[in-house]
Structure formats: structure tokens, C-alpha cells
PDB file of N, CA and C in Angstrom:
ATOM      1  N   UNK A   1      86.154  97.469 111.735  1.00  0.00           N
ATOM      2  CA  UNK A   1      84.925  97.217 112.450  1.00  0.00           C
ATOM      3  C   UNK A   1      84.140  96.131 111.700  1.00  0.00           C
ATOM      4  N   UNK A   2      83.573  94.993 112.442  1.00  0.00           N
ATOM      5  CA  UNK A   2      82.888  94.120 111.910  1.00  0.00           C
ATOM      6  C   UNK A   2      81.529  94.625 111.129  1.00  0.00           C
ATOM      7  N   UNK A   3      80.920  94.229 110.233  1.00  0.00           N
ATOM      8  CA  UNK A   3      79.913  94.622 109.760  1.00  0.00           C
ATOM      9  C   UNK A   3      78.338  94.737 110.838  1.00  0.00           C
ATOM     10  N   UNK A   4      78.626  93.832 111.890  1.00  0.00           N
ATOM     11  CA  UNK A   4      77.308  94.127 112.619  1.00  0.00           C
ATOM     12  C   UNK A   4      77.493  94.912 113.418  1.00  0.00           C
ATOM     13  N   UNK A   5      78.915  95.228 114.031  1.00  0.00           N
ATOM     14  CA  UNK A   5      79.519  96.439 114.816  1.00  0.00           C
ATOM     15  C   UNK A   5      79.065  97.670 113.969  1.00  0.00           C
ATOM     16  N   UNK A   6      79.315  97.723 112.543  1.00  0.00           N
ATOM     17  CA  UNK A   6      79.035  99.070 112.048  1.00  0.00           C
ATOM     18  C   UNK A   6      77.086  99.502 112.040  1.00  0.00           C
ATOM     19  N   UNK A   7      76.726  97.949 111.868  1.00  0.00           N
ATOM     20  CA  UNK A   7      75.324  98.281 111.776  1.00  0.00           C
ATOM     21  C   UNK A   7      74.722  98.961 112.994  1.00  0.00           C
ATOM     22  N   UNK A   8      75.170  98.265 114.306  1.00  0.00           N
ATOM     23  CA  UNK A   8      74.364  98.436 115.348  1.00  0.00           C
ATOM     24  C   UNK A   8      74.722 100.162 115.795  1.00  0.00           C
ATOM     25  N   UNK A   9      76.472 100.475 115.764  1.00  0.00           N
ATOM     26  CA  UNK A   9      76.732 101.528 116.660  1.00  0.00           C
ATOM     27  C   UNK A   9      76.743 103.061 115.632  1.00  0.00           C
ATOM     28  N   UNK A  10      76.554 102.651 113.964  1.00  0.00           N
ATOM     29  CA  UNK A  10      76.498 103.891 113.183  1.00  0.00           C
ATOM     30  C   UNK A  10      75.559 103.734 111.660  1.00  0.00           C
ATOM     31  N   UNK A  11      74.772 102.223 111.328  1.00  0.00           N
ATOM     32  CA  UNK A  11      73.841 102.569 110.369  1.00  0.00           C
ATOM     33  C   UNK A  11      72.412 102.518 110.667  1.00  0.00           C
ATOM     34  N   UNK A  12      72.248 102.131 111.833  1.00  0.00           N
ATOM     35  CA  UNK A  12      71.024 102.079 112.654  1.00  0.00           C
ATOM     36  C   UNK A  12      70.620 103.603 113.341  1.00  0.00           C
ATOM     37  N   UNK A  13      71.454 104.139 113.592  1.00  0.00           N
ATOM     38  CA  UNK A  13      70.998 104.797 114.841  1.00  0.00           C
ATOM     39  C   UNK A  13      70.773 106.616 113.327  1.00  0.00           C
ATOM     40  N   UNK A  14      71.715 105.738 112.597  1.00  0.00           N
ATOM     41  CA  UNK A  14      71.384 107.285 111.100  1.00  0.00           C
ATOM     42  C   UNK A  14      69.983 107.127 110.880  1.00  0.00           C
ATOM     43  N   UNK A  15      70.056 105.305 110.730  1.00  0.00           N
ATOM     44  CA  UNK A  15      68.447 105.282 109.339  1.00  0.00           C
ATOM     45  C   UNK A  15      67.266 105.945 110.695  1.00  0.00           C
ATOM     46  N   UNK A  16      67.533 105.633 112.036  1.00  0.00           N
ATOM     47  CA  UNK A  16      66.285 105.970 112.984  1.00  0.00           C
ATOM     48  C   UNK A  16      66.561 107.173 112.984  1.00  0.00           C
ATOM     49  N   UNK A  17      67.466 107.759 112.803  1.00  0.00           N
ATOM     50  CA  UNK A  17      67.657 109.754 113.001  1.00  0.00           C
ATOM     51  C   UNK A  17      66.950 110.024 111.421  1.00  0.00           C
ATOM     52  N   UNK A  18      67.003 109.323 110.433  1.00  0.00           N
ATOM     53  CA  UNK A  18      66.673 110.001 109.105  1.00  0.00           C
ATOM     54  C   UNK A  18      64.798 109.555 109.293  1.00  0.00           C
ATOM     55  N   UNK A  19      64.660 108.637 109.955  1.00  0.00           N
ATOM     56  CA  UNK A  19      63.162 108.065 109.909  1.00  0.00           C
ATOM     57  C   UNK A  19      62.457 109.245 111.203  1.00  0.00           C
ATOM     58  N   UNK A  20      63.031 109.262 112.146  1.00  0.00           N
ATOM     59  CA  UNK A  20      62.332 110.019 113.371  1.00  0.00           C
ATOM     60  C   UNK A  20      62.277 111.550 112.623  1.00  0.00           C
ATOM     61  N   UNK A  21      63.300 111.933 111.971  1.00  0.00           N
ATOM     62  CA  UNK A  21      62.947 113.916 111.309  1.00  0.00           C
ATOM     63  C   UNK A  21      62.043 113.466 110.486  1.00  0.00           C
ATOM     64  N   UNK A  22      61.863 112.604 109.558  1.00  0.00           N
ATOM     65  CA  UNK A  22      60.722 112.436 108.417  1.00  0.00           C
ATOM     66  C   UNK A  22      59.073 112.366 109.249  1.00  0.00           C
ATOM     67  N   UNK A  23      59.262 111.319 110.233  1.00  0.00           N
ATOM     68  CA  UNK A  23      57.759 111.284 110.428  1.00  0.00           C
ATOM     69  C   UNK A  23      57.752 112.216 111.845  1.00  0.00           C
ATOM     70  N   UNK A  24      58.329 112.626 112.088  1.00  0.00           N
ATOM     71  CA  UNK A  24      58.223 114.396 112.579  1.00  0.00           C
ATOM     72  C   UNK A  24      57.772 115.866 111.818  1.00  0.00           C
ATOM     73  N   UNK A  25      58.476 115.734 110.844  1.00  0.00           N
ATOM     74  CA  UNK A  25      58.335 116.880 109.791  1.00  0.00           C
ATOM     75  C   UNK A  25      57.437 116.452 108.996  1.00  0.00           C
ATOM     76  N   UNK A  26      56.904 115.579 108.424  1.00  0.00           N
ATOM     77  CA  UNK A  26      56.449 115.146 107.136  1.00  0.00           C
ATOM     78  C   UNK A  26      54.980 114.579 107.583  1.00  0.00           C
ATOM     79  N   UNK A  27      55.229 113.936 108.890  1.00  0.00           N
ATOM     80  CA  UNK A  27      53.926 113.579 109.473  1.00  0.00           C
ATOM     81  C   UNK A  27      53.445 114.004 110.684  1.00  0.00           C
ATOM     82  N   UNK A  28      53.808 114.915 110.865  1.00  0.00           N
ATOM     83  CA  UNK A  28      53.634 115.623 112.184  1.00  0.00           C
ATOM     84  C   UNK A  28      53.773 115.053 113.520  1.00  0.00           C
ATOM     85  N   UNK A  29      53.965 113.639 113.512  1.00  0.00           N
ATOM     86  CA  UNK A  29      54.216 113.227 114.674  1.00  0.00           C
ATOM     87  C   UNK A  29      55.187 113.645 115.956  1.00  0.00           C
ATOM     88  N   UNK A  30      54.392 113.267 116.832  1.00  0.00           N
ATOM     89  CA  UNK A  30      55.112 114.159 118.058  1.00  0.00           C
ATOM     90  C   UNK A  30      56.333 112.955 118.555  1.00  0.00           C
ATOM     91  N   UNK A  31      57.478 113.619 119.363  1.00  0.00           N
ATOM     92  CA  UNK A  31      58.442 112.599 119.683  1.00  0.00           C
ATOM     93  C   UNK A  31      58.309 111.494 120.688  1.00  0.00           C
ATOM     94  N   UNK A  32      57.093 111.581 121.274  1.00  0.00           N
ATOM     95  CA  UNK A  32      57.052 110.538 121.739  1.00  0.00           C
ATOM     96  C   UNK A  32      56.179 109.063 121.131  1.00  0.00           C
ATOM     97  N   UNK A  33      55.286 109.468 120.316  1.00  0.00           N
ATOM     98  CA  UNK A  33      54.929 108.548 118.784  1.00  0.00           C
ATOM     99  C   UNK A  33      55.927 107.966 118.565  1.00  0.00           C
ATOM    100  N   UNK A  34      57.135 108.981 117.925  1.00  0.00           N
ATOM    101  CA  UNK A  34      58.097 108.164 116.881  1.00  0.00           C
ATOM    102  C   UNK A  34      58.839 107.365 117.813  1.00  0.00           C
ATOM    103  N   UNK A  35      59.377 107.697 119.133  1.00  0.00           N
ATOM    104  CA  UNK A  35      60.064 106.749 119.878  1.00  0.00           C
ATOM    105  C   UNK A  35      59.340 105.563 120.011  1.00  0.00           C
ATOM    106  N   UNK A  36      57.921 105.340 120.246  1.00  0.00           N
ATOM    107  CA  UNK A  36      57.474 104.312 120.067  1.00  0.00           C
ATOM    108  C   UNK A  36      57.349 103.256 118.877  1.00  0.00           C
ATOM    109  N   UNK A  37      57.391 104.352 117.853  1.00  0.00           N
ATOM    110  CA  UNK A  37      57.289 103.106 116.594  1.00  0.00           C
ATOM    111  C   UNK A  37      59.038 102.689 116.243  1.00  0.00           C
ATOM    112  N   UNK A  38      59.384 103.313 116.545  1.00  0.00           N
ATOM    113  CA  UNK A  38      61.542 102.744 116.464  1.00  0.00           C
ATOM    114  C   UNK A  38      61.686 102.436 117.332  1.00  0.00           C
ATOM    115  N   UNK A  39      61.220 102.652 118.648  1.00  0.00           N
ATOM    116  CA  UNK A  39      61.595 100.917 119.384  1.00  0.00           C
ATOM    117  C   UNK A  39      62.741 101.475 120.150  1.00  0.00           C
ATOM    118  N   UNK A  40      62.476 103.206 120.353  1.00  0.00           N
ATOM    119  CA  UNK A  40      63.615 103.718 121.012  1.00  0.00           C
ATOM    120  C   UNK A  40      63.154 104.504 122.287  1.00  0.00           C
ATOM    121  N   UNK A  41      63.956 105.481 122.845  1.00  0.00           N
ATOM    122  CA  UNK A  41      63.459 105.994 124.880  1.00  0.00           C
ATOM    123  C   UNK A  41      63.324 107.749 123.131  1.00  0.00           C
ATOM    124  N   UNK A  42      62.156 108.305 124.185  1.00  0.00           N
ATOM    125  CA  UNK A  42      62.125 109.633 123.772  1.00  0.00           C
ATOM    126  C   UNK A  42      63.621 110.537 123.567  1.00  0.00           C
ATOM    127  N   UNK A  43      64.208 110.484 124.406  1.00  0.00           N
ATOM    128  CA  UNK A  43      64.892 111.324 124.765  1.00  0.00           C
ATOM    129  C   UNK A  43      66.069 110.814 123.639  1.00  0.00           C
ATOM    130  N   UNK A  44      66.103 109.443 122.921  1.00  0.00           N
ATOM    131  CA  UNK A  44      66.874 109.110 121.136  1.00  0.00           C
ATOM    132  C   UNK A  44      66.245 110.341 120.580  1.00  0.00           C
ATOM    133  N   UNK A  45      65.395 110.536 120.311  1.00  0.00           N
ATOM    134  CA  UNK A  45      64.365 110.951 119.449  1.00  0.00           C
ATOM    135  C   UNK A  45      64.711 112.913 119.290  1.00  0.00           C
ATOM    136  N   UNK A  46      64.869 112.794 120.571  1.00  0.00           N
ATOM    137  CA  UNK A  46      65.485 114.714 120.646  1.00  0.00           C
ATOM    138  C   UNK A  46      66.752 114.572 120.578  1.00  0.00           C
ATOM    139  N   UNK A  47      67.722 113.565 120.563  1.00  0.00           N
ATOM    140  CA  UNK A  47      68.814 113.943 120.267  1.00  0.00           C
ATOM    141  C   UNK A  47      68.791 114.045 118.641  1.00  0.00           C
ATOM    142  N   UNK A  48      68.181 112.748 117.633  1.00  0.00           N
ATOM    143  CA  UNK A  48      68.492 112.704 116.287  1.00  0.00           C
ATOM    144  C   UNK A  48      67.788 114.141 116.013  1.00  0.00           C
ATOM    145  N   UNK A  49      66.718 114.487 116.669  1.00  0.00           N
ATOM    146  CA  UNK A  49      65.839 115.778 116.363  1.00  0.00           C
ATOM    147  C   UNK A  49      66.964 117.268 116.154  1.00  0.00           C
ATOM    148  N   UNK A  50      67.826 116.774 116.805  1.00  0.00           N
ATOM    149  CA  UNK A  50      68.596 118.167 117.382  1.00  0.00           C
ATOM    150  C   UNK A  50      70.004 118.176 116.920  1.00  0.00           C
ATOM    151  N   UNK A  51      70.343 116.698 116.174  1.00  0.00           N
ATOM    152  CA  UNK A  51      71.709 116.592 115.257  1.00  0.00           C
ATOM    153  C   UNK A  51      72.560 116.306 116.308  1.00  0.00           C
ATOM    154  N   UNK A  52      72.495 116.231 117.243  1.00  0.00           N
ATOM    155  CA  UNK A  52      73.687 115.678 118.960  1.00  0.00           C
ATOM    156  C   UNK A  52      73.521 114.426 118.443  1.00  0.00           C
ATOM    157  N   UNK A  53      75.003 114.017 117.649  1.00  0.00           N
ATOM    158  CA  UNK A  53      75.119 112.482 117.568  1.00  0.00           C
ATOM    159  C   UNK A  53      76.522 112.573 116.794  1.00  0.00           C
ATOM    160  N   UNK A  54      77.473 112.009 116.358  1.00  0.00           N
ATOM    161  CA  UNK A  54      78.500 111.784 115.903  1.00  0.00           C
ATOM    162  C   UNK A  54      78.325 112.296 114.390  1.00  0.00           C
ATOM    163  N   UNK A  55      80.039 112.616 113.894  1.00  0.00           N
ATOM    164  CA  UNK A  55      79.847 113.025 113.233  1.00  0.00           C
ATOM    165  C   UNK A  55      79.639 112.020 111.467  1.00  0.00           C
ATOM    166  N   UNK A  56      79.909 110.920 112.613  1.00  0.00           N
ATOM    167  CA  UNK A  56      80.105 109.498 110.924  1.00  0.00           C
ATOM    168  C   UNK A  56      78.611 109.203 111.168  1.00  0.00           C
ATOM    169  N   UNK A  57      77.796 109.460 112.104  1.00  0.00           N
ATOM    170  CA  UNK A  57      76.349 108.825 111.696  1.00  0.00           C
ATOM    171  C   UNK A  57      76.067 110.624 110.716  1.00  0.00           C
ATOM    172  N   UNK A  58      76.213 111.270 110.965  1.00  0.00           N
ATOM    173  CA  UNK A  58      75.708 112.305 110.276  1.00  0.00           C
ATOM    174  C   UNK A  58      76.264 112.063 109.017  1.00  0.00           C
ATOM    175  N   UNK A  59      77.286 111.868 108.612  1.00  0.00           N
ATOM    176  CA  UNK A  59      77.848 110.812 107.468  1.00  0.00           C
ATOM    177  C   UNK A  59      77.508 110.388 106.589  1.00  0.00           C
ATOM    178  N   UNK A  60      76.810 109.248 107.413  1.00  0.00           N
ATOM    179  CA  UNK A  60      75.684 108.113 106.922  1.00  0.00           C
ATOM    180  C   UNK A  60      74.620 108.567 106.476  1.00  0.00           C
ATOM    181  N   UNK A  61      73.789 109.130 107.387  1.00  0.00           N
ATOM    182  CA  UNK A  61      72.794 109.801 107.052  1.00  0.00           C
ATOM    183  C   UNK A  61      72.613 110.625 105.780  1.00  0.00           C
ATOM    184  N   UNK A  62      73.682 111.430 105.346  1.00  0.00           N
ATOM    185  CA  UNK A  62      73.609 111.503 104.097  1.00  0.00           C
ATOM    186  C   UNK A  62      73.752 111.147 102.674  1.00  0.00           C
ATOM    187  N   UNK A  63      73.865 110.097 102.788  1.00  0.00           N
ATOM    188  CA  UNK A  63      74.303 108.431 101.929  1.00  0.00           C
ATOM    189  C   UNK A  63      72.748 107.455 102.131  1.00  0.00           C
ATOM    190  N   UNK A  64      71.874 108.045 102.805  1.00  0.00           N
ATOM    191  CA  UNK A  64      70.304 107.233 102.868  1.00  0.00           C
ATOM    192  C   UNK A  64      69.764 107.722 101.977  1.00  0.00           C
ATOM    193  N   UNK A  65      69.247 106.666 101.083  1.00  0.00           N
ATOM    194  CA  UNK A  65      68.346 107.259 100.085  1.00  0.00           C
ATOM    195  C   UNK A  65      66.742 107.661 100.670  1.00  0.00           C
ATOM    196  N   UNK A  66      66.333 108.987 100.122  1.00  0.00           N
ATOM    197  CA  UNK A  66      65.577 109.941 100.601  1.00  0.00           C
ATOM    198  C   UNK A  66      64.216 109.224 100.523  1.00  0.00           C
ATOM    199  N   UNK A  67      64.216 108.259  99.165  1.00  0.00           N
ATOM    200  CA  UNK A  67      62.781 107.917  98.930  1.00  0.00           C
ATOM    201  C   UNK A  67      62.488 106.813  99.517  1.00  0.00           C
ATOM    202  N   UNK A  68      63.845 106.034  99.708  1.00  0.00           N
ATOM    203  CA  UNK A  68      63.005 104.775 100.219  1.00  0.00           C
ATOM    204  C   UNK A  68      62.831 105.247 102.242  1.00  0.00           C
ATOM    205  N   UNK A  69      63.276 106.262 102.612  1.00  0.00           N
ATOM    206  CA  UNK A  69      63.353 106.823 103.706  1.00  0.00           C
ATOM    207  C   UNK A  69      61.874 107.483 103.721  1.00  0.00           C
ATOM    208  N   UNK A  70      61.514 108.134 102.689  1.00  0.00           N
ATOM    209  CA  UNK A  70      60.350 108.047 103.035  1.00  0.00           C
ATOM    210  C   UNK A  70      59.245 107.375 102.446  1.00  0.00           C
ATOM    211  N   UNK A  71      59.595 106.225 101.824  1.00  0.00           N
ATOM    212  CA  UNK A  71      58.719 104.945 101.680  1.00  0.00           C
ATOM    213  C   UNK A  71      57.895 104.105 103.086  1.00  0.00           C
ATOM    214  N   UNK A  72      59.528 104.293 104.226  1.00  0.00           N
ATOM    215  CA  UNK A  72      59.385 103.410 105.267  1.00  0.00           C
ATOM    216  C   UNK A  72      58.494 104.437 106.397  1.00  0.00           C
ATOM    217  N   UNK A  73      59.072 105.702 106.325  1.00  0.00           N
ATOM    218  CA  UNK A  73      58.695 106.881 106.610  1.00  0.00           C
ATOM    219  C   UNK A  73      56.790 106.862 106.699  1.00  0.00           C
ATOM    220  N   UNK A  74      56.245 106.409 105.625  1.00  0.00           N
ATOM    221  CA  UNK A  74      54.749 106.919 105.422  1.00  0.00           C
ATOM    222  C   UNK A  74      54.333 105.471 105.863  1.00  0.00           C
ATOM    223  N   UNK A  75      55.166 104.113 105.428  1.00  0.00           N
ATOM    224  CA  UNK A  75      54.517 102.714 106.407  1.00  0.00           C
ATOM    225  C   UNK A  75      54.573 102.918 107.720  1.00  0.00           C
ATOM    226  N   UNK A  76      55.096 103.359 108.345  1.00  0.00           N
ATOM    227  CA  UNK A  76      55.514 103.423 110.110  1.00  0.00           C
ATOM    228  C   UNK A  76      53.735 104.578 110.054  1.00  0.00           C
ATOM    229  N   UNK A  77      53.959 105.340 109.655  1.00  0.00           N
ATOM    230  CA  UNK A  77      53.088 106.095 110.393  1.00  0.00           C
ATOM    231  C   UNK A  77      51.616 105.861 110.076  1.00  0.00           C
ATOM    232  N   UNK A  78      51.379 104.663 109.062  1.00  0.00           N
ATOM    233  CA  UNK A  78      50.414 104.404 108.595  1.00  0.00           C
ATOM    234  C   UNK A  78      50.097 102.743 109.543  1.00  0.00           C
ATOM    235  N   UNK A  79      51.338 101.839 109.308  1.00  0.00           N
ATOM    236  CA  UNK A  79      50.888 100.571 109.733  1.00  0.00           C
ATOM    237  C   UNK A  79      51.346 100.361 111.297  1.00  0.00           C
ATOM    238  N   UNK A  80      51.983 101.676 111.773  1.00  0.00           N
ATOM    239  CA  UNK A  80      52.747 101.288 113.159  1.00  0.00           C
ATOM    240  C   UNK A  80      54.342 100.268 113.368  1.00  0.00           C
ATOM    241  N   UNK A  81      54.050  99.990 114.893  1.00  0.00           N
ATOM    242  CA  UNK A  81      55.618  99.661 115.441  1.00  0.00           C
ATOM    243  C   UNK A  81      56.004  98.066 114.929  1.00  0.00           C
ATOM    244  N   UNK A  82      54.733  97.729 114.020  1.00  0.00           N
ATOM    245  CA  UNK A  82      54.862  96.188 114.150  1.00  0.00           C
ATOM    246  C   UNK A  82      55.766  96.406 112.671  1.00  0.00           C
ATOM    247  N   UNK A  83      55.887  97.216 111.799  1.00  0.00           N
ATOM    248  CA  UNK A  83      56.511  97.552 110.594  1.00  0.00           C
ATOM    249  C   UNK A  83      58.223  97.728 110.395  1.00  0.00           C
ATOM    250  N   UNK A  84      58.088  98.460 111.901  1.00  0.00           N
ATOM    251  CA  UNK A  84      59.809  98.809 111.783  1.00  0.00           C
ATOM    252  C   UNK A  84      60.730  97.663 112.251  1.00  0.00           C
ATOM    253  N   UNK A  85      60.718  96.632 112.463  1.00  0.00           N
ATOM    254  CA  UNK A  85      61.981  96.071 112.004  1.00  0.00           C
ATOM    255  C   UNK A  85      61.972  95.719 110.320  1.00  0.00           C
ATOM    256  N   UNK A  86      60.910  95.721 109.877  1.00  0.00           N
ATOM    257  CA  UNK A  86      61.241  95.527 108.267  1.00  0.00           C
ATOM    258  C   UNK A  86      61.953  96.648 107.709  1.00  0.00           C
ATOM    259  N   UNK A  87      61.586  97.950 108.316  1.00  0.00           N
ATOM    260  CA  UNK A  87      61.858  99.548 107.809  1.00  0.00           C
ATOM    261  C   UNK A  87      63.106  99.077 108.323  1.00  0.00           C
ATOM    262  N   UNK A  88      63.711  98.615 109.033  1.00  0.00           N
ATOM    263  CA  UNK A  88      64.912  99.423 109.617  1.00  0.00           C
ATOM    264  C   UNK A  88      66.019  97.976 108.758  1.00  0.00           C
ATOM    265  N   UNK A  89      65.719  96.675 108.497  1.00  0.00           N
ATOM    266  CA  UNK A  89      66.774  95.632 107.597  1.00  0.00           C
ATOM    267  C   UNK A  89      66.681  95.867 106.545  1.00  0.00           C
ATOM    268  N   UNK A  90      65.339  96.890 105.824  1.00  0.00           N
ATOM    269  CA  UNK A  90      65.386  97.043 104.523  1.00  0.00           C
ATOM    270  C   UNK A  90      66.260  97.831 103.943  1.00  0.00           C
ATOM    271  N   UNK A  91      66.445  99.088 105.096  1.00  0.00           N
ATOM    272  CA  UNK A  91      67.354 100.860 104.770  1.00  0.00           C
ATOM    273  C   UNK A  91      68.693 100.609 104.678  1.00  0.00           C
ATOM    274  N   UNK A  92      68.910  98.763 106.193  1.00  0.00           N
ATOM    275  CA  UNK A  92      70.576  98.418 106.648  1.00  0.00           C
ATOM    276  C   UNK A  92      70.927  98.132 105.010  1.00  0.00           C
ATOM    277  N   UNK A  93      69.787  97.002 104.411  1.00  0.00           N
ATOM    278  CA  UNK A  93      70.518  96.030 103.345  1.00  0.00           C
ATOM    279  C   UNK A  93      71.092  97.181 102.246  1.00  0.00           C
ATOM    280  N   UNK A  94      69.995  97.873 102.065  1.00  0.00           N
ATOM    281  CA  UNK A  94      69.929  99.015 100.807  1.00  0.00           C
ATOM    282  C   UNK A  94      71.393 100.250 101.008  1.00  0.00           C
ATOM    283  N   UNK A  95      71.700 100.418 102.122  1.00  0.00           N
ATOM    284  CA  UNK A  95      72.944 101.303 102.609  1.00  0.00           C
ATOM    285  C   UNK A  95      74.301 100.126 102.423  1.00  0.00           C
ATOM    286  N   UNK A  96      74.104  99.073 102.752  1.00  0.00           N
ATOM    287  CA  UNK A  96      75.316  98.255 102.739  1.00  0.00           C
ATOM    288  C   UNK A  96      75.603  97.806 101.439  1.00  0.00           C
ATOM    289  N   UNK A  97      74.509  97.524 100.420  1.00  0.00           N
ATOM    290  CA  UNK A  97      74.710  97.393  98.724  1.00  0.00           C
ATOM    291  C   UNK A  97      75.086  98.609  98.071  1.00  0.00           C
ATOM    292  N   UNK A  98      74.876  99.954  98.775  1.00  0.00           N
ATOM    293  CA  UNK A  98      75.557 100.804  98.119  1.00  0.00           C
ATOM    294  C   UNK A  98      77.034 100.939  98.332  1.00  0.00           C
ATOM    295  N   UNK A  99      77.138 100.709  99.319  1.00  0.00           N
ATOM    296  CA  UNK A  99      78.607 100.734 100.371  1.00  0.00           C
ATOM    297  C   UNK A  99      79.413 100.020  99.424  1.00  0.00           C
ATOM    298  N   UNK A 100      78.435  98.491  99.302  1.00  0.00           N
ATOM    299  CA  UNK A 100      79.237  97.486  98.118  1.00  0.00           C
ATOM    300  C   UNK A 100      79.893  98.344  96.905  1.00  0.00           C
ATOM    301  N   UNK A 101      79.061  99.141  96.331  1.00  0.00           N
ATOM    302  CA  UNK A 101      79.153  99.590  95.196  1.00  0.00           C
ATOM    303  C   UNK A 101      80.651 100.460  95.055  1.00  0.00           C
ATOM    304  N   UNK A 102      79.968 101.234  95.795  1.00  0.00           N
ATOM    305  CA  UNK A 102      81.274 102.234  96.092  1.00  0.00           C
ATOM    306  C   UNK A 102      82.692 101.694  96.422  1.00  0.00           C
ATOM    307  N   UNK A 103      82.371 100.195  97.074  1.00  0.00           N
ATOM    308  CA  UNK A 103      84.082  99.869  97.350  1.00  0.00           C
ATOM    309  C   UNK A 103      84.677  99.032  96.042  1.00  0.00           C
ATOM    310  N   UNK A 104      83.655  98.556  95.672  1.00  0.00           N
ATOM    311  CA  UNK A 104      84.111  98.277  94.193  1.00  0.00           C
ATOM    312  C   UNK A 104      84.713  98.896  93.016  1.00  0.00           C
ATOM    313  N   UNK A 105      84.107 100.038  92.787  1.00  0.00           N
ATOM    314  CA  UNK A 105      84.316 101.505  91.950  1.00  0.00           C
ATOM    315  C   UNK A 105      85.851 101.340  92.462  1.00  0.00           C
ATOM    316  N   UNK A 106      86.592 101.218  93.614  1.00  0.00           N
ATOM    317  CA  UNK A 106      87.647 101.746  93.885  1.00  0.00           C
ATOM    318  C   UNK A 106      89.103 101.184  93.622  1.00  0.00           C
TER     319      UNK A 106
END
């Protein structure tokens, strides 16, 4: 899979499932808030809510680092929708340099 193939169809749709439970749980926001600030339809928002999604983004998702997840996590709910494309190339770059890491190790 090409690298923007992997971004679009399984490291995107983790970092918005790991960002939508954070400023759900953490900031109480309701799901139709967070669909607005990720730039997604509500009904994304109850699926990442509810874990209905594949099992390699669930994968992924646990390979996101927690803090900078909720670094981007407390900007979204503080500065809004104009924030998340930075939240969402910052989590891609930071997941794909680890990725680096790991294929190196090997």
C-alpha cells in the first residue's frame, strides 16, 4: 500500500477515532461538536465511539502516542475546527516516524 493509501484509509480515520473518544471523555463534548471540529458526518463519530471499524485501525490506534493525542485533544476543543488539519499532519508525521523506527530496528 502506498503511503498516502495507508494514511487516508487506516492512519487518519485511528488518529480521528483516538481524538473524537478524548474530546468526548476528557472534554465532554457531545458527538456532534466533535464531528464538526474533524471535519467528519456524526454518524464517523458513533462508529469510532463504539469501536465498529477494522481491526488494523484499532491497531493503529494503539501505536498513537497518548500525550500528544491529548495535546491536539485540548487545542481542538479550546481553538476549534480551524486547528485540526494541523492536529491531524502532526499525529500522521509523528505515527509514520515511529513506523520509521520500528522498520529500521528490523
Amino acid at each position: 500500500m502506498v503511503i498516502y493509501e495507508e494514511a487516508a484509509n487506516e492512519i487518519i480515520p485511528a488518529i480521528r477515532s483516538r481524538l473524537a473518544n478524548t474530546l468526548i471523555n476528557k472534554y465532554n463534548l457531545k458527538e456532534e461538536k466533535v464531528a464538526e471540529l474533524l471535519g467528519v458526518a456524526q454518524a464517523a463519530i458513533s462508529k469510532y465511539k463504539t469501536g465498529k471499524y477494522s481491526e488494523k485501525i484499532k491497531e493503529i490506534e494503539g501505536k498513537l502516542s497518548g500525550e500528544l493525542i491529548d495535546k491536539y485533544a485540548k487545542i481542538l476543543s479550546e481553538s476549534g475546527k480551524d486547528r485540526s488539519r494541523e492536529a491531524l499532519c502532526s499525529l500522521c508525521q509523528a505515527y509514520f516516524s515511529f513506523k520509521c523506527k520500528l522498520i529500521a530496528r528490523a
